[in-house]
Protein backbone atom coordinates (compact mmCIF):
# COMPACT_ATOMS: atom_id res chain seq x y z
CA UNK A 1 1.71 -18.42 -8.60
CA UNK A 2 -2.17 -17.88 -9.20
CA UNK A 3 -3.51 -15.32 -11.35
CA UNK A 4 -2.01 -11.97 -9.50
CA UNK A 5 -4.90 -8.75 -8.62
CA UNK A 6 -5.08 -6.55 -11.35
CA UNK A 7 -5.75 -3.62 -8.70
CA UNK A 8 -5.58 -3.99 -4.83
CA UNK A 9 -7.16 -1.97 -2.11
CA UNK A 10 -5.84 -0.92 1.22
CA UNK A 11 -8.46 -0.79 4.13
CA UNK A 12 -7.83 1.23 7.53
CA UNK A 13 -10.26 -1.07 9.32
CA UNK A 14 -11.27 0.95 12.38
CA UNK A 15 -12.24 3.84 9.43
CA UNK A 16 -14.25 1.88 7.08
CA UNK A 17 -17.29 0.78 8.10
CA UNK A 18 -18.94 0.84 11.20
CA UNK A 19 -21.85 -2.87 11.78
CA UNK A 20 -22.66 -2.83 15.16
CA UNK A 21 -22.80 0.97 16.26
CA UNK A 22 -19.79 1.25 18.74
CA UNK A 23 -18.14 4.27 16.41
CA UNK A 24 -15.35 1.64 15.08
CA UNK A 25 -14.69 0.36 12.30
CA UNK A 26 -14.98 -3.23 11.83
CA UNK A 27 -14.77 -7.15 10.09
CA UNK A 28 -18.65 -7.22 9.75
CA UNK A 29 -18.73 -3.65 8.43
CA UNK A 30 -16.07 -4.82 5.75
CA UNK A 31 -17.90 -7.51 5.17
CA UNK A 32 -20.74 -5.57 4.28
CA UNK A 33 -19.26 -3.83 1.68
CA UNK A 34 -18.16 -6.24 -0.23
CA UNK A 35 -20.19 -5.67 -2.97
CA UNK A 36 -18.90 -2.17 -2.94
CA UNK A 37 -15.73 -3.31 -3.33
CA UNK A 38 -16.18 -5.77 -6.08
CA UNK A 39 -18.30 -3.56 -8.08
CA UNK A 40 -15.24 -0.88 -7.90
CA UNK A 41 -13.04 -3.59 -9.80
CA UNK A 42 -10.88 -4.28 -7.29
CA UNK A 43 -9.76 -7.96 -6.98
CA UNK A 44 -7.74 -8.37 -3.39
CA UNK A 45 -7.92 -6.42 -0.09
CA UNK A 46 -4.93 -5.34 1.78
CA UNK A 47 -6.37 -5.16 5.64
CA UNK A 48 -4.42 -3.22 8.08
CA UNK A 49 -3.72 -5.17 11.72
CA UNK A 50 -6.76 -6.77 13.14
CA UNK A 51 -4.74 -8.56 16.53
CA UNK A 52 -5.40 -7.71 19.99
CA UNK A 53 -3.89 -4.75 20.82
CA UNK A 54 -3.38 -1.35 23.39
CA UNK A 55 -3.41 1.26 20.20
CA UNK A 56 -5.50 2.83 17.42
CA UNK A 57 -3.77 1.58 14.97
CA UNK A 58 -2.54 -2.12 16.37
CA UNK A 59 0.86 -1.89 15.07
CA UNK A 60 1.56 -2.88 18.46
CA UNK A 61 0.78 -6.75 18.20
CA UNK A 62 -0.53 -8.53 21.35
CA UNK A 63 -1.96 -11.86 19.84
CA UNK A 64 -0.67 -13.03 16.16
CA UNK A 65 -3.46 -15.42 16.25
CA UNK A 66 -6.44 -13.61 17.77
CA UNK A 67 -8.79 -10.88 16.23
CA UNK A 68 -9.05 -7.95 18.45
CA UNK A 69 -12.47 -8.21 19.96
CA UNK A 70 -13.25 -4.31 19.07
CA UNK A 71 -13.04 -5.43 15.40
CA UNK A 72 -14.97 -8.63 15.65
CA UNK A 73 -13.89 -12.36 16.08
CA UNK A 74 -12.23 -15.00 14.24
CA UNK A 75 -15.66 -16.64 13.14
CA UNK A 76 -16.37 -12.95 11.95
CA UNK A 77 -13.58 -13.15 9.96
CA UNK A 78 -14.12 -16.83 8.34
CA UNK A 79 -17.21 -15.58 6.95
CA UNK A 80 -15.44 -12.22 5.68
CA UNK A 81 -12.88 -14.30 3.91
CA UNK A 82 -15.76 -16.26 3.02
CA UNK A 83 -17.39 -13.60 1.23
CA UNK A 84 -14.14 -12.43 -0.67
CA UNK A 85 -13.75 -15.28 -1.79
CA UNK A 86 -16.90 -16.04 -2.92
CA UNK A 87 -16.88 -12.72 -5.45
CA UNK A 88 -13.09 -14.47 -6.69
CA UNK A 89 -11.27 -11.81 -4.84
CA UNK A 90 -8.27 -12.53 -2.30
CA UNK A 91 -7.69 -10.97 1.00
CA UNK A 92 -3.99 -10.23 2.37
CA UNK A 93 -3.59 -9.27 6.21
CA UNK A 94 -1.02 -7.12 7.53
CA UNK A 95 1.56 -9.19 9.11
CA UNK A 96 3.84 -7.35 11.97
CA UNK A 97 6.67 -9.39 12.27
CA UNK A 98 9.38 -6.64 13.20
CA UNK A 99 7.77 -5.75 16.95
CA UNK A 100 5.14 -6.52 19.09
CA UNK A 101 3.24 -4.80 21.72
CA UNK A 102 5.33 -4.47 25.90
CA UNK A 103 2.11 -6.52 26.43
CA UNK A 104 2.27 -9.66 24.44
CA UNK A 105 3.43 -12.26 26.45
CA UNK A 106 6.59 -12.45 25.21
CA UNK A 107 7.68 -9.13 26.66
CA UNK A 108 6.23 -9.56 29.58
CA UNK A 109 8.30 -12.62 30.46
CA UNK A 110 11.59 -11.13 28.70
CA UNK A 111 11.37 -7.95 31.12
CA UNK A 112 10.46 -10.00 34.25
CA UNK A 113 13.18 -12.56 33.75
CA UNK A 114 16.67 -11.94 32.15
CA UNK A 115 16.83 -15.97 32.49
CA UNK A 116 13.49 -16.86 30.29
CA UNK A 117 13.79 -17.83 27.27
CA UNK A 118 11.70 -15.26 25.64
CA UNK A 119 14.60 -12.65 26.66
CA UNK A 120 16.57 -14.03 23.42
CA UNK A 121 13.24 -13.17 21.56
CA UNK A 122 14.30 -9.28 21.97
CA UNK A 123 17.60 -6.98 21.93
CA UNK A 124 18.93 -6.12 25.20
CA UNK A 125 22.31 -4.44 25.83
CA UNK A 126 23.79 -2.81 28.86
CA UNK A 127 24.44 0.82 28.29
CA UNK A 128 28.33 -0.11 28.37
CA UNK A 129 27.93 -2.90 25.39
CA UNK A 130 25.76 0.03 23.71
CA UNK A 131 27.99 2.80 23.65
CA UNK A 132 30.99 0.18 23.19
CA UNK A 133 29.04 -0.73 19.86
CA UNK A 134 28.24 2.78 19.16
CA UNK A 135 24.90 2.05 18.49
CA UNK A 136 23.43 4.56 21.15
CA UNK A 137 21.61 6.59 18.47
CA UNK A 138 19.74 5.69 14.99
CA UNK A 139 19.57 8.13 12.02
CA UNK A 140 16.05 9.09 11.42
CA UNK A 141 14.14 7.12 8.28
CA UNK A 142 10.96 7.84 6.33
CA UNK A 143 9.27 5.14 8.40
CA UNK A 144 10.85 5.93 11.85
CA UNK A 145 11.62 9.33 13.65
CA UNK A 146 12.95 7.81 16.87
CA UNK A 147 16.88 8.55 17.15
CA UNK A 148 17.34 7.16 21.03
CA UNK A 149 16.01 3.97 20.09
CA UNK A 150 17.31 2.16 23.45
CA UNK A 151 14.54 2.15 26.55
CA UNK A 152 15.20 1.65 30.09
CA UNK A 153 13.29 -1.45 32.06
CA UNK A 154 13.09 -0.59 35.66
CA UNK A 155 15.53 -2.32 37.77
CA UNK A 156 16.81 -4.11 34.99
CA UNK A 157 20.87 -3.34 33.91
CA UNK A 158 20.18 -4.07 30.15
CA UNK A 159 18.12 -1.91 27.57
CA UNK A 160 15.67 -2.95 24.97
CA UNK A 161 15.91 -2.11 21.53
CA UNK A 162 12.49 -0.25 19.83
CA UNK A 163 13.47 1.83 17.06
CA UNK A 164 9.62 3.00 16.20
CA UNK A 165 8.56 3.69 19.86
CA UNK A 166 9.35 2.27 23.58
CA UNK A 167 6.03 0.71 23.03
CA UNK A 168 7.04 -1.91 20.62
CA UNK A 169 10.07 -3.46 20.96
CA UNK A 170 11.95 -5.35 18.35
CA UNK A 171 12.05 -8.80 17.55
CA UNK A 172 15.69 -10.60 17.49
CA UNK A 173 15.67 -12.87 14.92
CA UNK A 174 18.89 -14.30 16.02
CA UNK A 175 16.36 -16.19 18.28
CA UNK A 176 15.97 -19.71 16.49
CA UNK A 177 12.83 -20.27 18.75
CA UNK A 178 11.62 -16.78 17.57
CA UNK A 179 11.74 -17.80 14.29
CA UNK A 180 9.80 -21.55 14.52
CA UNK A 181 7.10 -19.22 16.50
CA UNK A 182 6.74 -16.91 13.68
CA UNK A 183 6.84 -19.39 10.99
CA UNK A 184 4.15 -21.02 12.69
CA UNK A 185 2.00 -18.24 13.19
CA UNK A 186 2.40 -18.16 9.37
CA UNK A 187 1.85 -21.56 8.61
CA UNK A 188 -1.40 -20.71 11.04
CA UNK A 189 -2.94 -17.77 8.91
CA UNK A 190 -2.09 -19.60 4.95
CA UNK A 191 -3.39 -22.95 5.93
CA UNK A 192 -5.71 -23.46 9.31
CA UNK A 193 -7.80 -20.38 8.56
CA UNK A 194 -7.15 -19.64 4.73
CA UNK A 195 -5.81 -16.44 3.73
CA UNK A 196 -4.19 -15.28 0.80
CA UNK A 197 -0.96 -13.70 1.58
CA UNK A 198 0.40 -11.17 3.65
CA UNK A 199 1.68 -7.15 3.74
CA UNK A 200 4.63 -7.21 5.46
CA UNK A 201 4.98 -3.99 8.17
CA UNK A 202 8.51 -2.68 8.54
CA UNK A 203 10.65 -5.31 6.44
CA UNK A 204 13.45 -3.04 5.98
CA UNK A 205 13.97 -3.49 9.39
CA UNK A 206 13.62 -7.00 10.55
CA UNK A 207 17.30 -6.72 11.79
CA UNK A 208 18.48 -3.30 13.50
CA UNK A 209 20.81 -1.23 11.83
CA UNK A 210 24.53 -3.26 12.83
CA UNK A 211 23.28 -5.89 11.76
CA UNK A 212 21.19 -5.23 8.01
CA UNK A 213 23.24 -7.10 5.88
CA UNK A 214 20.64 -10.19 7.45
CA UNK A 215 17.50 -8.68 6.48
CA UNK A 216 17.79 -9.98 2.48
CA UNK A 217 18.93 -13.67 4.47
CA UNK A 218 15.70 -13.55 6.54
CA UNK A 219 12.75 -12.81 4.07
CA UNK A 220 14.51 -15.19 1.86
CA UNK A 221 14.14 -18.18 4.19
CA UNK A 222 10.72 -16.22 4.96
CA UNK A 223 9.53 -16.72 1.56
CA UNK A 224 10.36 -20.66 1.31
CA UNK A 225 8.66 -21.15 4.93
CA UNK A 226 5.31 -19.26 2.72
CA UNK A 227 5.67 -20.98 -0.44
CA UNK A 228 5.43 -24.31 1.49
CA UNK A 229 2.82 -23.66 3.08
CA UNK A 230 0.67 -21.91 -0.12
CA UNK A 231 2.51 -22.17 -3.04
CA UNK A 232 0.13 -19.40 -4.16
CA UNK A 233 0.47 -17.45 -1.33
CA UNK A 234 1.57 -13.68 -2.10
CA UNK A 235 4.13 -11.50 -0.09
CA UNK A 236 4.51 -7.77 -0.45
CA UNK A 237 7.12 -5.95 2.07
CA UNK A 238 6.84 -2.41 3.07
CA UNK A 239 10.75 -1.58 2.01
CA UNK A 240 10.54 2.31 2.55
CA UNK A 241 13.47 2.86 0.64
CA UNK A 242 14.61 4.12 -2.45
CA UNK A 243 14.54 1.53 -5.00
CA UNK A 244 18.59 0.37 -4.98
CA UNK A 245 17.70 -0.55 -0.86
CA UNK A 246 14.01 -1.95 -2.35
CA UNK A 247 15.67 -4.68 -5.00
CA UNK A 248 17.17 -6.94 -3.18
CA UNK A 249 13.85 -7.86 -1.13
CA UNK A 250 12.77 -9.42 -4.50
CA UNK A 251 14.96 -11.81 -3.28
CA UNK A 252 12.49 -13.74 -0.60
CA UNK A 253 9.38 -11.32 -0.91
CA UNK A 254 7.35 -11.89 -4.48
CA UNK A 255 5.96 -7.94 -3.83
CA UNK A 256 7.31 -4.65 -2.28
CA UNK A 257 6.30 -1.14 -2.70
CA UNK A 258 7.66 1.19 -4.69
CA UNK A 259 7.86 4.14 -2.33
CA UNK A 260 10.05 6.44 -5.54
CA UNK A 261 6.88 6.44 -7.78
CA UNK A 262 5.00 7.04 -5.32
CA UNK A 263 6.72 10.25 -4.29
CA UNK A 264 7.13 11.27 -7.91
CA UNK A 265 3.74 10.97 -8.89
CA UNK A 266 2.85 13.27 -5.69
CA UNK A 267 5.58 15.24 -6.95
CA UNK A 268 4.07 15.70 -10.54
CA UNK A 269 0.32 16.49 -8.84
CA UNK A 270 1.79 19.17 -6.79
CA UNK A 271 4.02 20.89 -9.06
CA UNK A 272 3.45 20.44 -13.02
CA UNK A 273 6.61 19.46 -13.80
CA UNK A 274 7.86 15.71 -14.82
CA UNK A 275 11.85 14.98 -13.48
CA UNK A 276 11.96 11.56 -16.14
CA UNK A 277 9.10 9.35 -14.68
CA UNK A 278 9.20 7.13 -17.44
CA UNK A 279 13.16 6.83 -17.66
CA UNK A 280 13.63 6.45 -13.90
CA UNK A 281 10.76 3.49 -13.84
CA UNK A 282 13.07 2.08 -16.89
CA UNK A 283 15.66 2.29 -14.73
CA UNK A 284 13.90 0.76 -11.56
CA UNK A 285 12.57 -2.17 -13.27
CA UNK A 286 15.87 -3.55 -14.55
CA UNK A 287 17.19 -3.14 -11.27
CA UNK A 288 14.40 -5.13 -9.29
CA UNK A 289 14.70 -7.60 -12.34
CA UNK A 290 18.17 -8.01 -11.53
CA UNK A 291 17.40 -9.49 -8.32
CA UNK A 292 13.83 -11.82 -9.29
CA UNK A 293 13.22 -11.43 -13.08
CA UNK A 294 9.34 -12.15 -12.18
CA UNK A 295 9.26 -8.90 -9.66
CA UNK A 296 5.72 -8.04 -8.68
CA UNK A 297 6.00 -4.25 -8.57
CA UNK A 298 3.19 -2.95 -6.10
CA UNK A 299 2.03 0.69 -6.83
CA UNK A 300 0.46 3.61 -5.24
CA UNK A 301 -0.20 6.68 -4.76
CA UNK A 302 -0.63 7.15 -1.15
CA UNK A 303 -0.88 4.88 2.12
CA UNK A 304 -1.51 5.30 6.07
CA UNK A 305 0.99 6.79 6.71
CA UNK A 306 1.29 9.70 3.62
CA UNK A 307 -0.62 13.18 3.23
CA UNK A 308 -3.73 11.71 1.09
CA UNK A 309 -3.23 12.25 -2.59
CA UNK A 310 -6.58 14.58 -2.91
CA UNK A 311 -4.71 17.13 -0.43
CA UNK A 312 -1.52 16.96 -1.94
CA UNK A 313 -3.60 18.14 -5.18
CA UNK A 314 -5.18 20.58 -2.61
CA UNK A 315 -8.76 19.34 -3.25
CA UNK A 316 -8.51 19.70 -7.00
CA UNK A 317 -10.91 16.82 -8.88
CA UNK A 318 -8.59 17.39 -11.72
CA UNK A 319 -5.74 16.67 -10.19
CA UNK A 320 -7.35 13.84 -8.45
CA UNK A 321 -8.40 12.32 -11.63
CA UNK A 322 -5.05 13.25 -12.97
CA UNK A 323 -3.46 10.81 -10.60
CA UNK A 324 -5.81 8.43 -10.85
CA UNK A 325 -4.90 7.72 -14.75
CA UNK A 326 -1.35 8.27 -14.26
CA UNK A 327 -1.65 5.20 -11.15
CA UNK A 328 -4.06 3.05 -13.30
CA UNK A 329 -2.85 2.95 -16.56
CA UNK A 330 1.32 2.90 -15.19
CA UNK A 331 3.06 -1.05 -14.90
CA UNK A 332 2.93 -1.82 -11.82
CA UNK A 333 0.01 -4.13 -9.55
CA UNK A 334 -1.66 -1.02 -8.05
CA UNK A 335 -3.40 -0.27 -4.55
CA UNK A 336 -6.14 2.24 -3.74
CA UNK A 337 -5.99 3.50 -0.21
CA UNK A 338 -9.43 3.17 0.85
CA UNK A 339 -11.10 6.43 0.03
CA UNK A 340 -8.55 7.79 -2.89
CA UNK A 341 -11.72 7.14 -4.84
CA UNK A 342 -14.13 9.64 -3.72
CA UNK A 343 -11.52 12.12 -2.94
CA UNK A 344 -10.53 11.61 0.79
CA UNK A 345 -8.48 14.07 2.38
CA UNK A 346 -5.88 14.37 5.09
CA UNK A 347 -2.36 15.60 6.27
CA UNK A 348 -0.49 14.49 8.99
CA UNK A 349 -0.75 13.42 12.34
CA UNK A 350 -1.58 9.94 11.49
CA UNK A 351 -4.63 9.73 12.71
CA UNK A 352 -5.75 12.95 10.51
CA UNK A 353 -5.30 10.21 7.27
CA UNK A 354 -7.04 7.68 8.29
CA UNK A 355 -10.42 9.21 8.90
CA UNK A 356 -13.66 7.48 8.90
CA UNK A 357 -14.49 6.97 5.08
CA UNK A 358 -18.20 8.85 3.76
CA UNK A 359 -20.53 6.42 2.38
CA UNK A 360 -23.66 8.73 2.24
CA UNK A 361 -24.14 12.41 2.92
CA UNK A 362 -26.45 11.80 6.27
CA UNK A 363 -25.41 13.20 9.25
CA UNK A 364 -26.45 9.90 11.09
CA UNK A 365 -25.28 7.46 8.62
CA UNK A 366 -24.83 4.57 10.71
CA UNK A 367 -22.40 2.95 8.70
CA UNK A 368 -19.78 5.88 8.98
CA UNK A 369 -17.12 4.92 12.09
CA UNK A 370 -17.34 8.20 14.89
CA UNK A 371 -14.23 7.14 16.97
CA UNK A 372 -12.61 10.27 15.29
CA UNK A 373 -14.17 13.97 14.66
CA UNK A 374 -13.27 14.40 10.94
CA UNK A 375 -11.13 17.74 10.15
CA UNK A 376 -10.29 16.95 6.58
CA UNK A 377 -12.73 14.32 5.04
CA UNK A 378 -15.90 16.18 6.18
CA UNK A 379 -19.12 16.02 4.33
CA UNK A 380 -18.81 19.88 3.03
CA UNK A 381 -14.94 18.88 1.31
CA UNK A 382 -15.85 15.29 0.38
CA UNK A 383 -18.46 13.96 -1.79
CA UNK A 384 -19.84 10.65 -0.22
CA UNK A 385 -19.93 7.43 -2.35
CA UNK A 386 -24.00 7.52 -2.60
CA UNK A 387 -23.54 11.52 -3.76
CA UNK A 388 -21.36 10.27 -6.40
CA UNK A 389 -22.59 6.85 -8.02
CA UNK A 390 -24.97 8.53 -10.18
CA UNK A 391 -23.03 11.41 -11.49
CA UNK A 392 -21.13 10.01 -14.35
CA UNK A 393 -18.56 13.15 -13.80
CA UNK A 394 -17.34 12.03 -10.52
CA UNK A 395 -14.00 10.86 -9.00
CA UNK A 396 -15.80 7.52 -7.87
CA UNK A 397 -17.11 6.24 -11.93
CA UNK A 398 -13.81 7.92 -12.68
CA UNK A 399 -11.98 5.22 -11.09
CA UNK A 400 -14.47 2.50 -11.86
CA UNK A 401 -13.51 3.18 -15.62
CA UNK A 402 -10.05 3.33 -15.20
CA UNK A 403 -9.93 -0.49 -13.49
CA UNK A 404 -12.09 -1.54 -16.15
CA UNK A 405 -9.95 -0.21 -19.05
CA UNK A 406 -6.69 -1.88 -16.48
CA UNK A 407 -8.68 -5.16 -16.33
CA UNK A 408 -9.85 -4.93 -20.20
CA UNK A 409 -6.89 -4.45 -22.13
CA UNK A 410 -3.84 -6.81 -21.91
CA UNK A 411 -1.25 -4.36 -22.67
CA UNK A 412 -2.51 -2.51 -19.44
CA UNK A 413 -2.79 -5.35 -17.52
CA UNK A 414 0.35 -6.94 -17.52
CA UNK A 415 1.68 -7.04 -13.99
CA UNK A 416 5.13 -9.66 -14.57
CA UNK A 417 8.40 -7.90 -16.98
CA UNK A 418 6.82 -4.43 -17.21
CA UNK A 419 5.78 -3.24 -20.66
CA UNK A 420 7.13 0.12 -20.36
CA UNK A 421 8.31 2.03 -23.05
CA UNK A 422 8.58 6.34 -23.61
CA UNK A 423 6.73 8.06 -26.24
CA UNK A 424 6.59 11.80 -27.46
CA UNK A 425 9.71 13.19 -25.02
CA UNK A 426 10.19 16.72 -26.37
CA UNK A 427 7.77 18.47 -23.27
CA UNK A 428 7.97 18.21 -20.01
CA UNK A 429 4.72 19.02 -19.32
CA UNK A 430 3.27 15.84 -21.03
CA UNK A 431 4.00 12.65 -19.88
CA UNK A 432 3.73 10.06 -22.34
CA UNK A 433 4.19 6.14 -23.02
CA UNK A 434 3.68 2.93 -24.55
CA UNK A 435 2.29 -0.20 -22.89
CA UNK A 436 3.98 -2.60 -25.10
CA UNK A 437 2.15 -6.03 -26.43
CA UNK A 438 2.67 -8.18 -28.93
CA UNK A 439 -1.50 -7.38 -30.87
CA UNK A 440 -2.72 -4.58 -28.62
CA UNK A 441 -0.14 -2.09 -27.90
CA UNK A 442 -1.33 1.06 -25.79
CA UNK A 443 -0.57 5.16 -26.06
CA UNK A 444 -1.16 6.86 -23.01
CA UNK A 445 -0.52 10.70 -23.04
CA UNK A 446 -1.74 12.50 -19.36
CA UNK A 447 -0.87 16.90 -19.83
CA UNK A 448 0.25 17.76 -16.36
CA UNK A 449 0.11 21.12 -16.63
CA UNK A 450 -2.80 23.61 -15.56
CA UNK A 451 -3.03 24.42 -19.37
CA UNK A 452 -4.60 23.00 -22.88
CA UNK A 453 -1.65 21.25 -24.87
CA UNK A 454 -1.10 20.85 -28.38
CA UNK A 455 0.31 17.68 -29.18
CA UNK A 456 1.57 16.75 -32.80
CA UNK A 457 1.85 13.01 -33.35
CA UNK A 458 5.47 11.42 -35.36
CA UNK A 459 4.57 8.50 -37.67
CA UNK A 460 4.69 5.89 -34.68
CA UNK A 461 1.74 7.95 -32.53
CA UNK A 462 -0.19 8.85 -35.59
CA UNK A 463 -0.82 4.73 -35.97
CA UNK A 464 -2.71 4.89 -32.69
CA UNK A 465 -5.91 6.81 -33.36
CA UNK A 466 -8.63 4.73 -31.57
CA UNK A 467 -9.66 6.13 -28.05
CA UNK A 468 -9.93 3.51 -25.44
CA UNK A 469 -9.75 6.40 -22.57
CA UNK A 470 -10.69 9.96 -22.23
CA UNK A 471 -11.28 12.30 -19.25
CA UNK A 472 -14.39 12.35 -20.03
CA UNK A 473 -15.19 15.33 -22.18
CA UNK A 474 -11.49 17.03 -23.15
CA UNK A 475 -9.10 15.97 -25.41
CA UNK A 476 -9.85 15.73 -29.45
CA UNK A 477 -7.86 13.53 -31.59
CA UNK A 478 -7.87 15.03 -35.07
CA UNK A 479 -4.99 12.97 -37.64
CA UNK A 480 -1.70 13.52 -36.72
CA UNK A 481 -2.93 16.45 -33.45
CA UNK A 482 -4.27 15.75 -30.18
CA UNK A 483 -5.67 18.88 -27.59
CA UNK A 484 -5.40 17.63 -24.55
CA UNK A 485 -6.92 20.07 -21.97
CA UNK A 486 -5.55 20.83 -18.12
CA UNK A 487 -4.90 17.83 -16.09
CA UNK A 488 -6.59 15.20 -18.49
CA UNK A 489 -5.09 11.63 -19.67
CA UNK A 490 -6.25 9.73 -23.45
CA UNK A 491 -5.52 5.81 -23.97
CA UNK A 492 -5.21 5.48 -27.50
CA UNK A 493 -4.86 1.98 -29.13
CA UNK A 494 -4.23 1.03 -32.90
């Protein structure tokens, strides 16, 4: 595999940036903003669906191999990849594999025709074969909240299976002709037009619940299908699970998310208090290497579908920046979620975190998407990007520093067997570790707490007394102490 992104970056694309004037977000607004993007640090781009589709969103695929014209069209996107490419950056699209929209044609000609062969493409039981399996109802997940996951087709005797909503019905990968279709729309994306890889929607899911045990089976023929076509090419699945369900993915998929840190590091923002971060990564990491010694752990701290990270630390820059170090200077290949940067906020529905990001404080900035009225990232809570380039204080240089130290020091960089090890221990208000390497070996020490901290060094610690990384302005390093004030992170090296 190629060089792997140091730090990623997850774009809403209806929300980013607005080229034509329409209110949505779109390929040519992206495009754009390249330099934006580049100049951040970041070195691939994670967009979210850009097919043909009925929804916001466009989870609901209708075309795998067309661009949905409110977005742009597919020469619109040559030159976008065109222009990632050119600033040595890599671009992975969001690949729905485990639905598609009623409307793709598919569906259409499974609900028309229980004879077509695109009925095979889908699950459909009679209500008697359903309750006979006892498969009626789903337990709610993370991801999904539907527990009658069974829809009716009018004058049809069989049900379809959509466990997210009655609008996207799953894909049966029993179908051998549903598989050569996929593949092919695969083979499509790496090689005809070029891209780099793909985030894969739903993966824990692929198969419905009776049948699971074939999920780890399917991404593992999956992943030969994408290494023939790029040998390059990267995967990442979206295995919302804790990390024992998460490992075996490693299997086919060279990426997944790790959902656990995620939640813990939200968990650490919003309440002080560290429950063995360090140990329960430890423990994470030799389970994923268990499975695919080279596991590409992808990190975060928040996605589309999560409160934002600046409301979970209730709009507190500290806490942002907090996270920010904690995310950035962790193992791990991290993503930003577009707007984590300059403090975005948001809680649930949906829709309320994935508002249109703030590139300058005008009221008429034309680049800023208007097919939502913001309630959370409105220019009174959130300082736009051109507010916050030239203060050196802000969450935005902040950042930029932090994926400059990543992409600076090897010990920090190292994506492949994370160099992980504890340091300190006796408080559980500091969180502290090593980022082992062989010549340049890291300390990193963030206080969590809403409180100054007096930290005495052991032997070990008192050999690293060079600061790499401060929040800017608070801690002192004086021989063998270190005052770490509220919320602030050091990187120390020998």
């Amino acid at each position: 595999m190629s060089t792997l992104p140091k730090v990623c970056y997850e774009i809403f694309v209806r929300s980013f940036c607005d080229s034509n004037g329409d209110g949505i977000g779109d390929l040519n607004g992206i495009a754009s903003k390249l330099d934006y993007l580049h100049d951040l640090g970041v070195e691939a781009l994670w967009l979210t669906p850009i097919h043909p589709s009925s929804t916001y969103h466009k989870y609901d695929v209708q075309d795998y191999t067309a661009i949905d014209p409110e977005y742009g069209s597919l020469d619109d996107f040559r030159r976008l990849l065109a222009g990632v490419h050119q600033r040595g950056m890599k671009l992975y699209m969001d690949l729905v594999v485990n639905h598609t929209s009623v409307h793709h044609p598919w569906f259409e000609q499974a609900r028309l025709d229980a004879n077509s062969p695109y009925r095979n493409y889908y699950w459909w039981m009679t209500q008697d074969r359903i309750d006979a399996l006892g498969v009626a109802q789903r337990e709610q997940t993370a991801d999904a909240h539907e527990i009658n996951p069974w829809h009716a087709n009018p004058g049809d005797p069989e049900r379809y299976y959509a466990m997210f909503w009655k609008g996207m019905p799953d894909l049966n990968y029993d179908s051998e002709g549903l598989r050569e279709d996929v593949y092919g729309i695969v083979r499509y994306w790496l090689t005809e037009v070029g891209v780099d890889g793909f985030r894969l929607d739903a993966a824990r899911h692929i198969y419905p619940p009776w049948l699971r045990e074939k999920n780890i089976e399917f991404w593992e023929e999956f992943g030969q299908v994408v290494r023939q076509a790029n040998p390059d090419a990267y995967t990442v699945g979206e295995v919302w699970a804790k990390a024992e369900e998460v490992a075996p993915y490693f299997k086919g998929l060279k990426a997944n998310f790790h959902f656990d840190l995620s939640f813990a590091i939200q968990r650490i923002i919003a309440t002080g208090k560290d429950a063995g971060l360090v140990e329960a990564l430890m423990r994470d990491y030799r389970l994923f290497g268990t499975h695919n010694p080279d596991f590409v752990d992808a990190t975060m701290l928040t996605n589309h579908d999560q409160v934002r990270i600046g409301s979970v630390a209730d709009g507190n820059l500290d806490k942002m920046k907090l996270a920010a170090a904690m995310l950035l200077t962790l193992p791990g290949q991290p993503y930003i979620y577009y707007g984590e940067e300059i403090g975005m906020l948001g809680r649930k529905p949906d829709e309320r975190i994935r508002e249109p990001f703030l590139w300058t404080d005008r009221r008429d900035d034309p680049d800023r998407p208007r097919w939502i009225k913001p309630l959370y990232s409105r220019r009174a809570a959130v300082r736009a990007v051109s507010l916050q380039v030239p203060d050196p204080d802000s969450l935005l240089n902040h950042y930029k520093r932090l994926i400059a130290l990543r992409k600076q020091h090897p010990a920090l960089a190292q994506i492949v067997r994370p160099n992980l090890r504890p340091a300190l221990g006796y408080d559980r208000k500091i969180i502290a570790y090593y980022r082992t390497h062989p010549t340049e070996p890291v300390l990193v020490i963030h206080n969590i707490s809403g409180r100054t901290k007096l930290i005495k060094f052991g032997e070990e610690e008192s050999s690293f007394n060079r600061i790499l990384f401060q929040t800017q302005g608070t801690p002192t390093l004086s021989g063998s102490r270190l005052r770490l004030t509220a919320y602030s992170s050091i990187v120390l090296g020998k």
